[in-house]
PDB file of N, CA and C in Angstrom:
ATOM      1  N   UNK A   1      -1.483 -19.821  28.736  1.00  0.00           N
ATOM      2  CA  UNK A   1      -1.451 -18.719  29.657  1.00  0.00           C
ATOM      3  C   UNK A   1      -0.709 -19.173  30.918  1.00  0.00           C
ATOM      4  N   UNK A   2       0.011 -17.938  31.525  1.00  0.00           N
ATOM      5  CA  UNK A   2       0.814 -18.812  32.930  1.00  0.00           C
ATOM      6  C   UNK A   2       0.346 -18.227  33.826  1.00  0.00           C
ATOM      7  N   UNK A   3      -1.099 -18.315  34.194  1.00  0.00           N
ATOM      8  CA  UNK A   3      -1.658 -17.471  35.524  1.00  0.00           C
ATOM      9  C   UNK A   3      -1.105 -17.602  36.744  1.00  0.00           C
ATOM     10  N   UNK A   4      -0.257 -18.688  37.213  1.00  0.00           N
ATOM     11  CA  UNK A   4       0.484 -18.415  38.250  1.00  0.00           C
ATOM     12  C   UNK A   4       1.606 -18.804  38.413  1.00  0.00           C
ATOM     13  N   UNK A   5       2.266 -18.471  37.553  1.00  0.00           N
ATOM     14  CA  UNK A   5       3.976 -18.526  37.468  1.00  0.00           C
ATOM     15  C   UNK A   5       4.398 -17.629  37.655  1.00  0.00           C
ATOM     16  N   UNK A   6       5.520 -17.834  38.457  1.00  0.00           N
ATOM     17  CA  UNK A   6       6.410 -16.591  39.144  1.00  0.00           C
ATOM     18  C   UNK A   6       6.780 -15.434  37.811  1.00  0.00           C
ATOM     19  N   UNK A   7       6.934 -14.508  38.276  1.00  0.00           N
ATOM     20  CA  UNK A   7       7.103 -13.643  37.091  1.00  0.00           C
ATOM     21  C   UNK A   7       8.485 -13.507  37.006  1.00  0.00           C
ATOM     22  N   UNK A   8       9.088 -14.128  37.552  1.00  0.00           N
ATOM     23  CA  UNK A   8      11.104 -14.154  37.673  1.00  0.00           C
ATOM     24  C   UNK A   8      11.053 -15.137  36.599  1.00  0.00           C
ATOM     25  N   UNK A   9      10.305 -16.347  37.022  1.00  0.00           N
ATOM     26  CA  UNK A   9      11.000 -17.436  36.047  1.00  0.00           C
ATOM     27  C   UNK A   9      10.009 -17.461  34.787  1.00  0.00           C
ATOM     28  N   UNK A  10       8.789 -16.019  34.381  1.00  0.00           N
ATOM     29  CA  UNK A  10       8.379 -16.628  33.114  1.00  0.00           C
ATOM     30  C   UNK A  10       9.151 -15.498  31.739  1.00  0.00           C
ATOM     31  N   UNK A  11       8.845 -16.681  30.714  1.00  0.00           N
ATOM     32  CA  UNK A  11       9.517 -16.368  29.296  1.00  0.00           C
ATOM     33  C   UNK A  11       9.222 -14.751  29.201  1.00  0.00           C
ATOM     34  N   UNK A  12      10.048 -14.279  28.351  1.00  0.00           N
ATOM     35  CA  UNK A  12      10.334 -12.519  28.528  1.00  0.00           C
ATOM     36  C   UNK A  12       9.131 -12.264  27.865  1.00  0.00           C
ATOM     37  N   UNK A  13       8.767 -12.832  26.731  1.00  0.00           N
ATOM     38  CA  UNK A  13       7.440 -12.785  25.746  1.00  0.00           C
ATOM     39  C   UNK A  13       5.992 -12.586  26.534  1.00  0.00           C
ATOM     40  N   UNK A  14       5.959 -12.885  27.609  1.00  0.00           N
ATOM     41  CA  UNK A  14       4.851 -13.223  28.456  1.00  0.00           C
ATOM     42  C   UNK A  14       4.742 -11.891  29.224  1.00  0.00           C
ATOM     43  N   UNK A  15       3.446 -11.253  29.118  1.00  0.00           N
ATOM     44  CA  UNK A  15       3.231 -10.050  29.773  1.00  0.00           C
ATOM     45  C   UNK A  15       3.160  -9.625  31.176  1.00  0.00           C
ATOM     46  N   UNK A  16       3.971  -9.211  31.952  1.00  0.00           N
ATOM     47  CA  UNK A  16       4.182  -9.380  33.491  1.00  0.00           C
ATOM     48  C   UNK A  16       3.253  -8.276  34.644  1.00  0.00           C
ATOM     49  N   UNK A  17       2.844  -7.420  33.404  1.00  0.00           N
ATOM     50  CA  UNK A  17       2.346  -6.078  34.126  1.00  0.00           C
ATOM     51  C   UNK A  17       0.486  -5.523  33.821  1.00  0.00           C
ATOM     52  N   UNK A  18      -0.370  -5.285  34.604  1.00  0.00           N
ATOM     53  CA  UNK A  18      -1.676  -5.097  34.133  1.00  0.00           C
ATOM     54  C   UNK A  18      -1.687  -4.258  33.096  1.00  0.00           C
ATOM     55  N   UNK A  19      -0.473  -3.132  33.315  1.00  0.00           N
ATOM     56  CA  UNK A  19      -0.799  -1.894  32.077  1.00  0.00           C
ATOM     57  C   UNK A  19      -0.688  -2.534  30.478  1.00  0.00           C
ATOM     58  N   UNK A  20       0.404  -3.690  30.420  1.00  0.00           N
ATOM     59  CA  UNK A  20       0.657  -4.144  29.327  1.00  0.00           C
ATOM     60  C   UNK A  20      -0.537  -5.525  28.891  1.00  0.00           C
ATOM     61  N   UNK A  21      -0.973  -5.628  29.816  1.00  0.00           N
ATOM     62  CA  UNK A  21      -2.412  -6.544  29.482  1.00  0.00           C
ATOM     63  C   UNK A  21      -2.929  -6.057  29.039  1.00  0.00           C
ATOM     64  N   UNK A  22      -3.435  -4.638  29.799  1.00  0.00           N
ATOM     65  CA  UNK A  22      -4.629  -4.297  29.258  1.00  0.00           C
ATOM     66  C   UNK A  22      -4.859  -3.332  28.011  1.00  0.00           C
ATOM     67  N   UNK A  23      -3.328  -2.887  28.016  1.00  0.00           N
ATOM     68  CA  UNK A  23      -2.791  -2.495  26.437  1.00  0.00           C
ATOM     69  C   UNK A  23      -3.084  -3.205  25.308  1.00  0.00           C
ATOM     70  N   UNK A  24      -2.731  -4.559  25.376  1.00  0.00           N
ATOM     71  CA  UNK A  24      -2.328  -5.449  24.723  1.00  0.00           C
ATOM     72  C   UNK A  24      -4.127  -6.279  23.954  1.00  0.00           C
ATOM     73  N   UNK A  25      -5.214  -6.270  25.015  1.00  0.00           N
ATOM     74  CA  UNK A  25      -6.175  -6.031  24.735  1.00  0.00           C
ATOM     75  C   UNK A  25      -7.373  -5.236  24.059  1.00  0.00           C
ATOM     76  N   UNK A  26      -7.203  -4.023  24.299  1.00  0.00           N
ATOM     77  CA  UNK A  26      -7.211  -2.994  23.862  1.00  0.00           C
ATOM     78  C   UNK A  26      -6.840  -2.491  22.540  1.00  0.00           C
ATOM     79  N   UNK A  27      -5.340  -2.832  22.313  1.00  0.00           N
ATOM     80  CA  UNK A  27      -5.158  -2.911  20.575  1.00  0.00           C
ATOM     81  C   UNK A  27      -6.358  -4.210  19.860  1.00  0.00           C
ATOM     82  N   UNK A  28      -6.543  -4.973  20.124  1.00  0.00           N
ATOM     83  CA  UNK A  28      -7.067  -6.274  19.538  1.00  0.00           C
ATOM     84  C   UNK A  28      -8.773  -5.348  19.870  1.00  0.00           C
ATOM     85  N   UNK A  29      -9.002  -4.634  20.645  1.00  0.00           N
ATOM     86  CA  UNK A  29     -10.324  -3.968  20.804  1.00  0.00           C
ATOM     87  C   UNK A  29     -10.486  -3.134  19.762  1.00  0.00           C
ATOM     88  N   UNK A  30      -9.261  -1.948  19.074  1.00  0.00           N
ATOM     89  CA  UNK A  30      -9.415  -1.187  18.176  1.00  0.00           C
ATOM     90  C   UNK A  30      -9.664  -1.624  16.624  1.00  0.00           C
ATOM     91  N   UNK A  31      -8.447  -2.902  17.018  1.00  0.00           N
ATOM     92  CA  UNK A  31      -8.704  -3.238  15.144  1.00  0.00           C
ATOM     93  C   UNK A  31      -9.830  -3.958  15.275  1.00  0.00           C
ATOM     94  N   UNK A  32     -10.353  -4.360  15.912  1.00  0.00           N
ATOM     95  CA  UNK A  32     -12.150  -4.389  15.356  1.00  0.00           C
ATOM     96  C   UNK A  32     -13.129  -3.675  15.730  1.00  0.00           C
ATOM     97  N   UNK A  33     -12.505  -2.249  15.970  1.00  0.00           N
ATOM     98  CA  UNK A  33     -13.422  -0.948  15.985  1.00  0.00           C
ATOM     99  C   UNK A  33     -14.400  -1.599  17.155  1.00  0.00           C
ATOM    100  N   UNK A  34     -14.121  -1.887  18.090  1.00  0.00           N
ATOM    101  CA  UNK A  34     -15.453  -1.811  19.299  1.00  0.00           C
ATOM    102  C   UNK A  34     -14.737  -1.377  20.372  1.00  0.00           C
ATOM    103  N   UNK A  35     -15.448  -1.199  21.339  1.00  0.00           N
ATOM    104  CA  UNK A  35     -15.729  -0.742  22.302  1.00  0.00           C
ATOM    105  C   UNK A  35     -15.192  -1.075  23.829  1.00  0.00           C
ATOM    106  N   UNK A  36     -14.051  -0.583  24.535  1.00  0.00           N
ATOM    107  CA  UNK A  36     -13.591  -1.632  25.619  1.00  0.00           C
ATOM    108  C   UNK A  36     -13.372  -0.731  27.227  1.00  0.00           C
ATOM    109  N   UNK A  37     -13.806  -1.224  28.080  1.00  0.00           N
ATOM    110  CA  UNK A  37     -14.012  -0.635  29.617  1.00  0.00           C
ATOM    111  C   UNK A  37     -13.062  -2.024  30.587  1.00  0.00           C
ATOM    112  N   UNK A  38     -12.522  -1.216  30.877  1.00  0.00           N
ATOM    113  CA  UNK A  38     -11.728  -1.975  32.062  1.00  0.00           C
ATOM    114  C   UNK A  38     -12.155  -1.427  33.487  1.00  0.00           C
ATOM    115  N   UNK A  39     -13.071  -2.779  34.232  1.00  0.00           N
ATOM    116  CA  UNK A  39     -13.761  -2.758  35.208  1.00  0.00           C
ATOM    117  C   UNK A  39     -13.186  -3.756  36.579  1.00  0.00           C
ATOM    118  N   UNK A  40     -14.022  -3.330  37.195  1.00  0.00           N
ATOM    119  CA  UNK A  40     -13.700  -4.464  38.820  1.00  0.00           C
ATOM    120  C   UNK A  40     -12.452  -4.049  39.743  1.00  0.00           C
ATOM    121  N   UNK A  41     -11.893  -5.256  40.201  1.00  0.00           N
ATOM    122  CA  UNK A  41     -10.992  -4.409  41.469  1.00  0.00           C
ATOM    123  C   UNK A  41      -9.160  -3.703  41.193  1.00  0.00           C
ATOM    124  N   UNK A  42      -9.535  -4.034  39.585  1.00  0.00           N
ATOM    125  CA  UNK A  42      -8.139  -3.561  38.463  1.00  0.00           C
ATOM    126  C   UNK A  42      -8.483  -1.849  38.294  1.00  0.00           C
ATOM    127  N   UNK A  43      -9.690  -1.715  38.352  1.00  0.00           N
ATOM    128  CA  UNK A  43     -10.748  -0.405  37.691  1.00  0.00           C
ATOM    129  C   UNK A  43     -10.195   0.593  38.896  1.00  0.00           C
ATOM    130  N   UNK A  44     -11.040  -0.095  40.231  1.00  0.00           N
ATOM    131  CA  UNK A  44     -10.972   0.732  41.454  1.00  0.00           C
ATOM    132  C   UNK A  44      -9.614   0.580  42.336  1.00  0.00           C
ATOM    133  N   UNK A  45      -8.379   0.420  41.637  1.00  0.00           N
ATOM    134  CA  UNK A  45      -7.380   0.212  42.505  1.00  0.00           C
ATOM    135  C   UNK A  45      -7.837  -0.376  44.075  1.00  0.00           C
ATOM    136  N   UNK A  46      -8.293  -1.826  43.354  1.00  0.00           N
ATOM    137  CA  UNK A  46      -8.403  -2.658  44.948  1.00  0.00           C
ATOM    138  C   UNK A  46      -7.979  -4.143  44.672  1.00  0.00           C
ATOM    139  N   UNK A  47      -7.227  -4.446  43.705  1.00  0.00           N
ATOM    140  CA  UNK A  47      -6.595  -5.133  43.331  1.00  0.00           C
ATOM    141  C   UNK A  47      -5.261  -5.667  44.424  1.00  0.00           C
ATOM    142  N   UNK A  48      -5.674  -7.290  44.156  1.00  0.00           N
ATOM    143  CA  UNK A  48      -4.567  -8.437  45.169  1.00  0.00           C
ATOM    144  C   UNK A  48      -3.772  -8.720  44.174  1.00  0.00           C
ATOM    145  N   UNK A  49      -2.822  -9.718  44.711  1.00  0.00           N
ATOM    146  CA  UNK A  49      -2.350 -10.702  43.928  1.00  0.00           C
ATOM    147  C   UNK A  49      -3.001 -12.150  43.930  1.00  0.00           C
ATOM    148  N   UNK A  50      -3.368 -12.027  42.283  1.00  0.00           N
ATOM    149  CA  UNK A  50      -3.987 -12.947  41.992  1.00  0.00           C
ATOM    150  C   UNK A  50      -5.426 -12.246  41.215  1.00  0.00           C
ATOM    151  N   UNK A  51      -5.777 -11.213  41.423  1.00  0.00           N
ATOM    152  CA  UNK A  51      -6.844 -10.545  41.387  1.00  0.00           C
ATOM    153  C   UNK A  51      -6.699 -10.861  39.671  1.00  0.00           C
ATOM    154  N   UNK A  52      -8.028 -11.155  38.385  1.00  0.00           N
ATOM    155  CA  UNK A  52      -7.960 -11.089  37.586  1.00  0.00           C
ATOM    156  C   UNK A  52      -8.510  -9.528  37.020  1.00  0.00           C
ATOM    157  N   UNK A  53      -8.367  -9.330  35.654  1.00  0.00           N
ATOM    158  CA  UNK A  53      -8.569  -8.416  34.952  1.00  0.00           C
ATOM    159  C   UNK A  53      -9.866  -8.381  34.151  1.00  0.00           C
ATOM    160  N   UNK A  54     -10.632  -7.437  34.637  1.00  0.00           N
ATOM    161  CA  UNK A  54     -12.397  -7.684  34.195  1.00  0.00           C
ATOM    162  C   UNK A  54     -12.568  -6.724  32.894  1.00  0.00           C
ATOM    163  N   UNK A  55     -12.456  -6.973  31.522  1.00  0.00           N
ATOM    164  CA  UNK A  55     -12.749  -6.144  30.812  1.00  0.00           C
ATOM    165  C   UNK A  55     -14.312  -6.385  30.215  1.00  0.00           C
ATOM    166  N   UNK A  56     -15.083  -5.457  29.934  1.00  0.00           N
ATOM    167  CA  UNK A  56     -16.156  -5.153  29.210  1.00  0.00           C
ATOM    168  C   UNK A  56     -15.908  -5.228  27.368  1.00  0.00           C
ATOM    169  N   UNK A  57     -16.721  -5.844  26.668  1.00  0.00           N
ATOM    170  CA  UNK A  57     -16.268  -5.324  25.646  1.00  0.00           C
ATOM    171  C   UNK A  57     -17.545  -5.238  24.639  1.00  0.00           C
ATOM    172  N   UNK A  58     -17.771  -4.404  23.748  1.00  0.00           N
ATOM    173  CA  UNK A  58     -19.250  -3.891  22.787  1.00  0.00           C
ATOM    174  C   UNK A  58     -18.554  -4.286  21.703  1.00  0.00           C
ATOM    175  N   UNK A  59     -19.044  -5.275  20.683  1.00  0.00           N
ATOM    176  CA  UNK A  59     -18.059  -5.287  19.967  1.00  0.00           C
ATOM    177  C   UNK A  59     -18.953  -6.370  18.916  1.00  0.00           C
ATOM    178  N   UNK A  60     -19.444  -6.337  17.705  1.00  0.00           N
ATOM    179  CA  UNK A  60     -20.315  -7.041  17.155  1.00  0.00           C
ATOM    180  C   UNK A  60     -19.426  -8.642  16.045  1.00  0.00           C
ATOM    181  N   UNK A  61     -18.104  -8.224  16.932  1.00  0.00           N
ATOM    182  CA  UNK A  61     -17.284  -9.445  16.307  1.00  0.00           C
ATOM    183  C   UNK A  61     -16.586  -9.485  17.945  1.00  0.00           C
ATOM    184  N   UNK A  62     -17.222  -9.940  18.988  1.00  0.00           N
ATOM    185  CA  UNK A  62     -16.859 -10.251  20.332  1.00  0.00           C
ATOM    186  C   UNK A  62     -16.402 -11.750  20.372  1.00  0.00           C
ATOM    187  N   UNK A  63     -16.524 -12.811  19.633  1.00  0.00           N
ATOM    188  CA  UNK A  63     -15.992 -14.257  19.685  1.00  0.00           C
ATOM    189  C   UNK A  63     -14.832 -14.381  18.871  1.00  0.00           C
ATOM    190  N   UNK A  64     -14.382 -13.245  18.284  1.00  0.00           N
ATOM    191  CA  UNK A  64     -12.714 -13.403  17.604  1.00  0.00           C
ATOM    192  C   UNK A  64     -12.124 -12.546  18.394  1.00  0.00           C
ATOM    193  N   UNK A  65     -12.254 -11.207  19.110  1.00  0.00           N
ATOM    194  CA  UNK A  65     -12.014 -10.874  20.268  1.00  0.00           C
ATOM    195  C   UNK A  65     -11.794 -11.656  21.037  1.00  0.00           C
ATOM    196  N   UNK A  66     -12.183 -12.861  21.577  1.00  0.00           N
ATOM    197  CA  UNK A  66     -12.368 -13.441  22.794  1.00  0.00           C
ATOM    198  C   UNK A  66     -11.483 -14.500  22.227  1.00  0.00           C
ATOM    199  N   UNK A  67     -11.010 -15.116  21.145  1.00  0.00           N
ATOM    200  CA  UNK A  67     -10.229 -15.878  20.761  1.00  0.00           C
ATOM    201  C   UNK A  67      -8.735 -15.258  20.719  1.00  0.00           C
ATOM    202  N   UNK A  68      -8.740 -13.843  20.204  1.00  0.00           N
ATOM    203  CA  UNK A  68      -7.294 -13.175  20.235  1.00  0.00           C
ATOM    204  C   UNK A  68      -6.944 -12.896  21.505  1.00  0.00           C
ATOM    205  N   UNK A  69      -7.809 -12.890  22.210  1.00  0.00           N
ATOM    206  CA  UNK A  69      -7.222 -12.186  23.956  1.00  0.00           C
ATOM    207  C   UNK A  69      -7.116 -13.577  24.154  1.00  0.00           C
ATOM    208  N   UNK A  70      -7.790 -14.862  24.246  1.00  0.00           N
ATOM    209  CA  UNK A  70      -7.183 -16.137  24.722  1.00  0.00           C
ATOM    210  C   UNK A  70      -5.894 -16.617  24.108  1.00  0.00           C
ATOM    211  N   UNK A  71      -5.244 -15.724  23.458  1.00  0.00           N
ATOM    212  CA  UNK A  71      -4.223 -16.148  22.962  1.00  0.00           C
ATOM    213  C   UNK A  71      -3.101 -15.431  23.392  1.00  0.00           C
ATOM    214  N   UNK A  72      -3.448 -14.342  24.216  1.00  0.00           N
ATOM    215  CA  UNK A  72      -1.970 -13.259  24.714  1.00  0.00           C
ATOM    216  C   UNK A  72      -1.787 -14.072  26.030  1.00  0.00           C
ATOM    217  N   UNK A  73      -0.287 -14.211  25.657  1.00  0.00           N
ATOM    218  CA  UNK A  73       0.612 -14.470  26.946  1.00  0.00           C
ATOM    219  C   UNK A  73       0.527 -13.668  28.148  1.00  0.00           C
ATOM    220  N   UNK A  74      -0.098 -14.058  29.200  1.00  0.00           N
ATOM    221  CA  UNK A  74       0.178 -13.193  30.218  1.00  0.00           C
ATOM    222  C   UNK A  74       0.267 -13.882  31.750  1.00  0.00           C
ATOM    223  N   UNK A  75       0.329 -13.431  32.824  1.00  0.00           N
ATOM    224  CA  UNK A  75      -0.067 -14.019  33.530  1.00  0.00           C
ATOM    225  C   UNK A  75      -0.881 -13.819  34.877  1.00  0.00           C
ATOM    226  N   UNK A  76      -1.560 -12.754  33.928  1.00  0.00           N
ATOM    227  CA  UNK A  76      -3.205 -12.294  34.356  1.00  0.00           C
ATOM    228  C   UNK A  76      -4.219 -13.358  33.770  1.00  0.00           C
ATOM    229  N   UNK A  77      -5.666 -14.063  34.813  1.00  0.00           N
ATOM    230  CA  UNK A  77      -6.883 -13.948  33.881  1.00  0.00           C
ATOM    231  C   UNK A  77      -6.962 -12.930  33.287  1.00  0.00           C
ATOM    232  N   UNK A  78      -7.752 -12.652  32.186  1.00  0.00           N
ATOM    233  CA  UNK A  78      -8.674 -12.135  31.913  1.00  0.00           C
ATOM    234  C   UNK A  78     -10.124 -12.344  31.861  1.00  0.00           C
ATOM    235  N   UNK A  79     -10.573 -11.733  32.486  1.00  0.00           N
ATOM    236  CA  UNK A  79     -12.106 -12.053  32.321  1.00  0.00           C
ATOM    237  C   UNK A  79     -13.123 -11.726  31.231  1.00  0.00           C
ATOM    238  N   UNK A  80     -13.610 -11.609  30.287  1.00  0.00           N
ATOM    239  CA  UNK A  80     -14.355 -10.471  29.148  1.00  0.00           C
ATOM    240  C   UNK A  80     -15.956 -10.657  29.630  1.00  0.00           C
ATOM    241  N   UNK A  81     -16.342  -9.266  29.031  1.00  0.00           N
ATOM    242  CA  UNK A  81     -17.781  -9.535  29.301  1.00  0.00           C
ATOM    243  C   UNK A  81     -18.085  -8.662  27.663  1.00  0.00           C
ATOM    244  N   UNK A  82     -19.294  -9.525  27.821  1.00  0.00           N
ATOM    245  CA  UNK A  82     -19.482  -9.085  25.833  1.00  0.00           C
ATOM    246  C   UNK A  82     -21.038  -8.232  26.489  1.00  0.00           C
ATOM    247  N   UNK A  83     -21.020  -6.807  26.400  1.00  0.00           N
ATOM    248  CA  UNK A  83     -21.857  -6.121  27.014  1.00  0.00           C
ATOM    249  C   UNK A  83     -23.163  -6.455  25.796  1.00  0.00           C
ATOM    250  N   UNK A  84     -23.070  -6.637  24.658  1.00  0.00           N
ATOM    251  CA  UNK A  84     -24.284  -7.289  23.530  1.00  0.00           C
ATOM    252  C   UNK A  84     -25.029  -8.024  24.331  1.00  0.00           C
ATOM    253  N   UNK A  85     -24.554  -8.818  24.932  1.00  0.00           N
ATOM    254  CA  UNK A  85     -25.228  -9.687  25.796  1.00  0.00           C
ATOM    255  C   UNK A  85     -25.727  -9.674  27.109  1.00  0.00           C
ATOM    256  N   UNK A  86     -24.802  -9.418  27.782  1.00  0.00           N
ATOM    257  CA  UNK A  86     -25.099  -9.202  29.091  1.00  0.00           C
ATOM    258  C   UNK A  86     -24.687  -7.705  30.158  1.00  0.00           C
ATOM    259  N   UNK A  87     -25.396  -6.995  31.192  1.00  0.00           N
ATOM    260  CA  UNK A  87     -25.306  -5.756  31.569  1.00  0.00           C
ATOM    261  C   UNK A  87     -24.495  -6.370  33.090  1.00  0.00           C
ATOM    262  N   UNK A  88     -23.290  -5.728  33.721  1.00  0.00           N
ATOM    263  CA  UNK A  88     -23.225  -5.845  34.684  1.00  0.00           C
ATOM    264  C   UNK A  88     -23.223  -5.054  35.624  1.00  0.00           C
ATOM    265  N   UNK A  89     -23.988  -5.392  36.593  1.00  0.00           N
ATOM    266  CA  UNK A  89     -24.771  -4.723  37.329  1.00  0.00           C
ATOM    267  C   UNK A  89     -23.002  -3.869  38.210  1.00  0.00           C
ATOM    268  N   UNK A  90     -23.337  -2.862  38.175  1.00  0.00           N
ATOM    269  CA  UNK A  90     -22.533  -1.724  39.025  1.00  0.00           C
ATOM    270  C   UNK A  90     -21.306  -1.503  38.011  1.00  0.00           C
ATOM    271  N   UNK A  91     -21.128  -1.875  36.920  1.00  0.00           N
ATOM    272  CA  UNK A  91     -20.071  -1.503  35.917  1.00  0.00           C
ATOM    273  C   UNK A  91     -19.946  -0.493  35.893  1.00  0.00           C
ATOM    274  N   UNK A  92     -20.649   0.571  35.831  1.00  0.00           N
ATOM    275  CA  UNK A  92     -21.027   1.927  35.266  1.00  0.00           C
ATOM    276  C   UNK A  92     -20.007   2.823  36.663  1.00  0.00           C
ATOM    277  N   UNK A  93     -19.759   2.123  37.900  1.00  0.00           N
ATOM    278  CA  UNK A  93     -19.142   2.693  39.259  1.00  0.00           C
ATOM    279  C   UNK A  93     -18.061   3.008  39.326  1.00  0.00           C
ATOM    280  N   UNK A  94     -17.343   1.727  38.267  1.00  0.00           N
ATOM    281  CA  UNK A  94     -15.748   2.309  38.467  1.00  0.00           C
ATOM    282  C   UNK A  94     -15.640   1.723  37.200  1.00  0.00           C
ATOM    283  N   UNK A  95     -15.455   2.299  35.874  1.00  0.00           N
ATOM    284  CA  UNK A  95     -15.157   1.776  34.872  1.00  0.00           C
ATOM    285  C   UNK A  95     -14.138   2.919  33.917  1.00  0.00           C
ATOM    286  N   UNK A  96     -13.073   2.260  33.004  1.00  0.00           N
ATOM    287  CA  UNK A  96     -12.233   2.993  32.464  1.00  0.00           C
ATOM    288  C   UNK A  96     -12.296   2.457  30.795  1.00  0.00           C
ATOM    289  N   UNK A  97     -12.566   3.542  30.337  1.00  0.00           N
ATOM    290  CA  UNK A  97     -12.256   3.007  29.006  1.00  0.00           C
ATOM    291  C   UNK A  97     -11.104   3.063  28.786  1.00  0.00           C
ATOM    292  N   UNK A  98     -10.863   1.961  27.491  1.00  0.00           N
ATOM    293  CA  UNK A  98      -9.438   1.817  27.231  1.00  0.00           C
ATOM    294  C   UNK A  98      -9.671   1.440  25.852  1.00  0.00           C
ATOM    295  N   UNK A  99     -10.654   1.496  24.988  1.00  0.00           N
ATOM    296  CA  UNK A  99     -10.504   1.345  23.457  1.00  0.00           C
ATOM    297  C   UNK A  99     -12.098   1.792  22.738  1.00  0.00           C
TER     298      UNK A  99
END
């Protein structure tokens, strides 16, 4: 992952934009039929630079999820939260589904 490489000098392959992150997530959310909310300061347009990408995800195959998203080029974190497990508190405030 190139979380902080200039986006001039990274490889074209490497995803430069949140919409295409969280696209790009999102497909990998559908083909295993679960469940995906894009939350935090990406959610509520209060997003910096540098700010990572907080997705939620319901998903009863959430650790191959979490292996395919550690594998997209980008140069966003991503953060995941596997809602099976854990509730985060104020998610429900500004949250967008996206799969």
């Amino acid at each position: 992952m190139y979380e902080y490489c200039d986006i001039a000098m990274c490889p074209a392959s490497v995803l430069t934009t949140v919409d295409e992150t969280v696209a790009a997530v999102a497909a990998i959310c559908r083909d295993h039929q679960s469940e995906a909310w894009l939350f935090g300061s990406q959610a509520r347009h209060e997003a910096h630079a540098g700010s990572d990408i907080d997705i939620a995800v319901r998903s009863d195959d959430f650790d191959a999820i979490e292996e395919l998203v550690d594998e997209i080029d980008t140069v966003f974190l991503i953060d995941l939260v596997d809602l099976n497990v854990t509730h985060k508190k104020g998610l429900e405030d500004a949250w967008i589904s996206i799969a």
